[in-house]
Protein backbone atom coordinates (compact mmCIF):
# COMPACT_ATOMS: atom_id res chain seq x y z
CA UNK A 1 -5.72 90.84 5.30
CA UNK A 2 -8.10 89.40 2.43
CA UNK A 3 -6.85 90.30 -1.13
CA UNK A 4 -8.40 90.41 -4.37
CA UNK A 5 -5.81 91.22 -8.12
CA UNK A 6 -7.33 91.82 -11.15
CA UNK A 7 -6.20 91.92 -14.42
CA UNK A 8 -7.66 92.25 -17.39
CA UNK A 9 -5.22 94.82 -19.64
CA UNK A 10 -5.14 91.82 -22.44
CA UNK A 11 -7.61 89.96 -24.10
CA UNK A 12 -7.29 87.13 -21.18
CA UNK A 13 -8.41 88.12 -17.69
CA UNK A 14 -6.67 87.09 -14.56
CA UNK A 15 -7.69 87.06 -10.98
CA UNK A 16 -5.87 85.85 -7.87
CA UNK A 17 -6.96 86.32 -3.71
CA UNK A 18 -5.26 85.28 -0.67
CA UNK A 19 -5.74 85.50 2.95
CA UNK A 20 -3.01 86.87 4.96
CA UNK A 21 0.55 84.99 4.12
CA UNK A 22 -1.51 81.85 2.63
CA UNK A 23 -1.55 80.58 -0.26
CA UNK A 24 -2.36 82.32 -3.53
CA UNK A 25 -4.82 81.16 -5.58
CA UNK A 26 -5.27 82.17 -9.40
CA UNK A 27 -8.33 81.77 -12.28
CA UNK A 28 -6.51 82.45 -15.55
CA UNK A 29 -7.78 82.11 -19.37
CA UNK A 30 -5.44 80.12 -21.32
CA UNK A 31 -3.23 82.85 -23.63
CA UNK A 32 -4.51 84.18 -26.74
CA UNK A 33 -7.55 82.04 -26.43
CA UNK A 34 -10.25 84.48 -27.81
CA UNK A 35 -12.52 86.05 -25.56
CA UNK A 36 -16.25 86.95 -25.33
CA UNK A 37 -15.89 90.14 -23.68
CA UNK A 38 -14.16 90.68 -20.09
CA UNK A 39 -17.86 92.04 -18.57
CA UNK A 40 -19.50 88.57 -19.50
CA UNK A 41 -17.68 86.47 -16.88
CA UNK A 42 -14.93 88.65 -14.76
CA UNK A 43 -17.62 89.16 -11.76
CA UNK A 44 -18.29 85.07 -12.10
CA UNK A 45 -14.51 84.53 -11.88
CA UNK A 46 -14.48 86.57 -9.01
CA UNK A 47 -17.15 85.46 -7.09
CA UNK A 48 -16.05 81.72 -7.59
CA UNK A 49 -12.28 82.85 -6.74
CA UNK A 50 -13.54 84.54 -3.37
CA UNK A 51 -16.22 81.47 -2.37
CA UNK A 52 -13.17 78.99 -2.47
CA UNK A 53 -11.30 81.18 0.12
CA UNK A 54 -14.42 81.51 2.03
CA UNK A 55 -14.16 85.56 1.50
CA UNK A 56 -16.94 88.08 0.91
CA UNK A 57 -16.41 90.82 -2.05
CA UNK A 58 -17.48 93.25 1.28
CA UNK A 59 -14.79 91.99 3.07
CA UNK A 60 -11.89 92.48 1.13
CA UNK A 61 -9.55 94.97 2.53
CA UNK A 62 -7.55 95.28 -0.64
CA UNK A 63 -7.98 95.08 -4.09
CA UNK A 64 -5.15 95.07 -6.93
CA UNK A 65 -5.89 96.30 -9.98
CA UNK A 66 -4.16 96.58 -13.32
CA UNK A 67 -3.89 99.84 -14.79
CA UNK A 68 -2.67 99.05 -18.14
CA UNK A 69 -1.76 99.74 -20.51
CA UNK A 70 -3.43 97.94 -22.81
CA UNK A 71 -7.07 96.79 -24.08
CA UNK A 72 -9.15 99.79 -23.34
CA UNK A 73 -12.40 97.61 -22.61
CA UNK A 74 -10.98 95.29 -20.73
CA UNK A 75 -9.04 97.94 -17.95
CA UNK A 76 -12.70 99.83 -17.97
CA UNK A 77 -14.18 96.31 -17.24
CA UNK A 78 -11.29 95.56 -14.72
CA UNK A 79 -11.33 98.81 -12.71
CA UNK A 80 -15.18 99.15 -13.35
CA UNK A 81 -15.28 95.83 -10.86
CA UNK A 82 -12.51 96.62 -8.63
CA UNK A 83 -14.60 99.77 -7.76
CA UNK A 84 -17.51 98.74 -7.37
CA UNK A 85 -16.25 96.45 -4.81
CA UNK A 86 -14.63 98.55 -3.07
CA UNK A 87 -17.08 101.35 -3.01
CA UNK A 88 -19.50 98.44 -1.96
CA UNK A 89 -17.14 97.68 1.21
CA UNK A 90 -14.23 99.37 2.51
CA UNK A 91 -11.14 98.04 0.57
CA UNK A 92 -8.95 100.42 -1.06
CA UNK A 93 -7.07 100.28 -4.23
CA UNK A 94 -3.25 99.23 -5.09
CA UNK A 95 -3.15 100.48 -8.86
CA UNK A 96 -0.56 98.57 -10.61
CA UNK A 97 1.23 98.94 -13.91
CA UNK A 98 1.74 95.56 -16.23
CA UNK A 99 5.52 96.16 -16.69
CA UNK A 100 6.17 96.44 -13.21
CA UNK A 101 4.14 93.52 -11.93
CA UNK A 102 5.62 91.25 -14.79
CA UNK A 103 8.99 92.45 -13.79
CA UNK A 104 8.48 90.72 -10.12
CA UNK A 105 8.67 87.40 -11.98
CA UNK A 106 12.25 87.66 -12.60
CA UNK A 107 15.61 88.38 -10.78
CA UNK A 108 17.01 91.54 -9.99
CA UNK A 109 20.39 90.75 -12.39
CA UNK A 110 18.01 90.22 -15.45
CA UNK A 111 16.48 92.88 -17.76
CA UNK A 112 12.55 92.80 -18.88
CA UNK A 113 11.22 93.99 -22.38
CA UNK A 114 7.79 93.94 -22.08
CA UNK A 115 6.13 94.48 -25.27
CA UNK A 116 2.34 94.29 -26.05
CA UNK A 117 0.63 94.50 -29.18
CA UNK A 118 -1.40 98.14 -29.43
CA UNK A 119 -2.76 97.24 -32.63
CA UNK A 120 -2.51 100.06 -35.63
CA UNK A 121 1.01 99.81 -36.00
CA UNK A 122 2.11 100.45 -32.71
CA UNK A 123 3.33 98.49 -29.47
CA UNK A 124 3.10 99.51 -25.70
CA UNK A 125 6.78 98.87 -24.40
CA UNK A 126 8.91 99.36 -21.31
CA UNK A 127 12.39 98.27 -20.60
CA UNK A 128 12.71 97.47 -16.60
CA UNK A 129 14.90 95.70 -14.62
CA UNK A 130 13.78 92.57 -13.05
CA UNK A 131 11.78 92.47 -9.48
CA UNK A 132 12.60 96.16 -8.70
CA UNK A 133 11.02 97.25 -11.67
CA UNK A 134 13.85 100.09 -11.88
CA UNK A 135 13.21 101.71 -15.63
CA UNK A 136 15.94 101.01 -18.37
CA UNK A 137 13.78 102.06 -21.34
CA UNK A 138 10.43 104.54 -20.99
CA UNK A 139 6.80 103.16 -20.95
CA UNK A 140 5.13 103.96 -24.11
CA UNK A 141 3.46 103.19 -27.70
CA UNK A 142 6.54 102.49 -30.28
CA UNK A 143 6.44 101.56 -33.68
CA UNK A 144 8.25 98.32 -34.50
CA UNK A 145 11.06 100.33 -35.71
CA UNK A 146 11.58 103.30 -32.59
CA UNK A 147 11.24 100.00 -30.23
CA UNK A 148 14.29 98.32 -32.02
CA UNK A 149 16.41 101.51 -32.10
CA UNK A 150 16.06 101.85 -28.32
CA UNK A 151 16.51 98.25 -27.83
CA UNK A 152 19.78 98.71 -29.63
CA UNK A 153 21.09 101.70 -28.30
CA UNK A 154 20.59 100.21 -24.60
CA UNK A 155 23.55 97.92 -25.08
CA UNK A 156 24.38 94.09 -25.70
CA UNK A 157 22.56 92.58 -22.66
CA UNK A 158 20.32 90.02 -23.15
CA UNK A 159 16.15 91.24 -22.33
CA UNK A 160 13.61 88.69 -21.00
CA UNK A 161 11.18 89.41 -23.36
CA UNK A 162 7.24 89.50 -22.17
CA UNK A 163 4.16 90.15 -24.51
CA UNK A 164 3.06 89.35 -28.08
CA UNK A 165 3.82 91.77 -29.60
CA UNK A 166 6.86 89.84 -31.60
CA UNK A 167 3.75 87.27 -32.65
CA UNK A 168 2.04 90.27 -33.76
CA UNK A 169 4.88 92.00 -35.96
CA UNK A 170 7.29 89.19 -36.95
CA UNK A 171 9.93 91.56 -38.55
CA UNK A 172 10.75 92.54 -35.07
CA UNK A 173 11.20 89.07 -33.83
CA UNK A 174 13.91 88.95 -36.11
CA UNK A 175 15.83 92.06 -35.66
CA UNK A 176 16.20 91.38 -31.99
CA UNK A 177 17.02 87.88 -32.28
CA UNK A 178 19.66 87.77 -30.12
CA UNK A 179 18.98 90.15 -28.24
CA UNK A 180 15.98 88.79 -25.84
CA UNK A 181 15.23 84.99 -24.84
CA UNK A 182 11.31 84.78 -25.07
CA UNK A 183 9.17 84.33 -22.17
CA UNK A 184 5.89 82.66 -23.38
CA UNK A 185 5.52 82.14 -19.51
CA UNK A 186 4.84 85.95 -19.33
CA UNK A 187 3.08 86.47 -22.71
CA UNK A 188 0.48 88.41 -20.27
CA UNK A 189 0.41 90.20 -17.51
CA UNK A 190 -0.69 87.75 -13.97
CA UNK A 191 -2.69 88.68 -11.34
CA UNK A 192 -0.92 86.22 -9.32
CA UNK A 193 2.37 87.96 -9.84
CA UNK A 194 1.23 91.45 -9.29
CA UNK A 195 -0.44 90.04 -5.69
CA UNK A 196 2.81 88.44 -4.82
CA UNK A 197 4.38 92.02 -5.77
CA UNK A 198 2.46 93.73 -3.61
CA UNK A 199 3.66 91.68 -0.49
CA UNK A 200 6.80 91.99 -1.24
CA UNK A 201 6.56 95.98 -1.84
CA UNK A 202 3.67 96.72 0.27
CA UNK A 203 0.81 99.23 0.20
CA UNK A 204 0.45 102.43 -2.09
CA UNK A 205 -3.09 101.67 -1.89
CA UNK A 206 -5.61 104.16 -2.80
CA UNK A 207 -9.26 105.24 -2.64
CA UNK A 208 -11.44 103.91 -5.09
CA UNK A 209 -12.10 107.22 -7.42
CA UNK A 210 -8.58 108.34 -7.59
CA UNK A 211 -7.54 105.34 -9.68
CA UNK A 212 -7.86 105.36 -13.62
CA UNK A 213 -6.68 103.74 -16.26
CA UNK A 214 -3.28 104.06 -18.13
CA UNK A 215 -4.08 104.58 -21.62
CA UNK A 216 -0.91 105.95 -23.16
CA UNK A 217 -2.71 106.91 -26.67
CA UNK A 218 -6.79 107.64 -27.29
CA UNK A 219 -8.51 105.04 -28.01
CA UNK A 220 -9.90 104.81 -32.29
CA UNK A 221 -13.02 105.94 -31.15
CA UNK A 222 -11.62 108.95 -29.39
CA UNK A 223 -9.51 109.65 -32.71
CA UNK A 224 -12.41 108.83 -35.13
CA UNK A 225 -14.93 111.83 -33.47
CA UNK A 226 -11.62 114.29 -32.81
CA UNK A 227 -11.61 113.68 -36.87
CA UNK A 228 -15.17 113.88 -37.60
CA UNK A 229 -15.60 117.73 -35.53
CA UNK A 230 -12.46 118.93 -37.07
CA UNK A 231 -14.03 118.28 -40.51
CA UNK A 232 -16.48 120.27 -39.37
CA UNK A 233 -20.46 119.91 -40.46
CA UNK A 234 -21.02 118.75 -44.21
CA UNK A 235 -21.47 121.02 -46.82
C-alpha cells in the first residue's frame, strides 16, 4: 500500500510516504521558521517526497491528512491537496486530529498536553493519554487562564507538554511549571508520526468530500462580516 501524510495545521508543513512496511520518509520545515504561504511549495514537497519512493500522486491508495485544528489557511491548503489527489486517483482519506497523532509519540503510562497558539487570546488544547490517544481533558480553544484551571483540577501528574503555545503566552509557562516537562521535539504536529499512527491503528479512511477541516472557532474574517451585517447598512 503507497501512503502519502500531510500536515500543515501550523505555520510549518510536514509530509511523510511509505510503501508497504518500509521505511518512512519525512520533508519537514524547521519549527517556527516563518513561512511564505503553505500553497507556494506543499505540491513541490510532495511531488519530490513521492519521486524518491518512485510513487505516482495517482497511485497512492491512501492519503493522511491533518484536520486541525489550527491555521485555517494552511488545513484549506493541506486538505485542498490531499483532495485533489485523491479525486485525481483512487486513494481515500484517513482524517486525523493533531492531538491524537502527537499522542502516538509517547507511551501509553504518560499524559499529553497539547497546546497550540490560536492567536487572539486563546489556545487550542487537549489533554490525552499517550499512544491511545484516550481523552483526559476536552479538545478546544481556552484562554490561558480556563487551560490552567483544568490543568489543575486534573491532578498532580506530570503532562508531556506539545505546542507553543507556552512561547506564545509566557504567564502560563510559569503557572504550570511543574506540572509538564516540555517537548520541543513535538512543538508541531508530524506527518511522520500520524503515518506511523495509522499502521499501528489502521484504516478509518474516507472518501475525499466527506472530510473537512476542524476549526473549533470562526476564523476573524468569519467574525469581522458576522459584525459588519449585524451593524446593519450605514446611516
Amino acid at each position: 500500500m503507497r501512503v502519502l501524510s500531510i500536515e500543515t495545521s501550523t505555520l510549518c508543513q510536514s509530509v511523510a510516504a511509505c510503501v508497504g512496511d518500509g521505511e518512512i520518509l519525512e520533508r519537514t520545515d524547521v519549527a517556527g521558521a516563518p513561512r511564505r504561504g503553505h500553497s507556494r511549495d506543499l505540491a513541490a514537497s510532495v511531488r519530490s517526497l513521492l519521486d524518491e519512493l518512485r510513487v505516482s500522486p495517482l497511485e497512492l491508495d491512501r492519503i493522511i491528512v491533518g484536520t486541525g485544528p489550527g491555521s485555517f489557511t494552511g488545513l484549506r491548503v493541506g486538505l485542498a491537496l490531499a483532495k485533489g489527489i485523491a479525486f485525481g486517483g483512487h486513494a481515500k482519506l484517513v482524517p486525523t486530529l493533531a492531538p491524537a497523532a502527537t499522542a502516538f509519540a509517547l507511551e501509553p503510562e504518560q499524559r499529553l498536553l497539547w497546546a497550540m497558539n490560536a492567536y487572539r487570546g486563546l489556545i487550542y488544547a487537549a489533554g490525552i493519554r499517550g499512544r491511545t490517544g484516550a481523552p483526559i481533558l476536552e479538545l478546544g480553544a481556552y484562554t490561558p487562564e480556563t487551560l490552567m484551571s483544568a490543568v489543575h483540577s486534573a491532578g498532580s501528574e506530570r503532562w508531556q507538554l506539545a505546542g507553543d503555545a507556552v512561547e506564545a503566552y509566557p504567564e502560563l509557562g510559569r503557572e504550570l511549571d511543574g506540572y509538564v516537562v516540555p517537548r520541543p521535539d513535538l512543538q508541531v504536529p508530524s506527518a511522520r508520526v500520524a503515518l506511523a499512527r495509522w499502521r499501528a491503528f489502521g484504516d478509518d479512511a474516507v472518501e475525499p468530500d466527506a472530510v473537512e477541516p476542524f476549526y473549533i472557532r470562526r476564523s476573524a474574517a468569519e467574525e469581522a462580516k458576522e459584525r459588519q451585517s449585524s451593524a446593519g447598512p450605514p446611516a
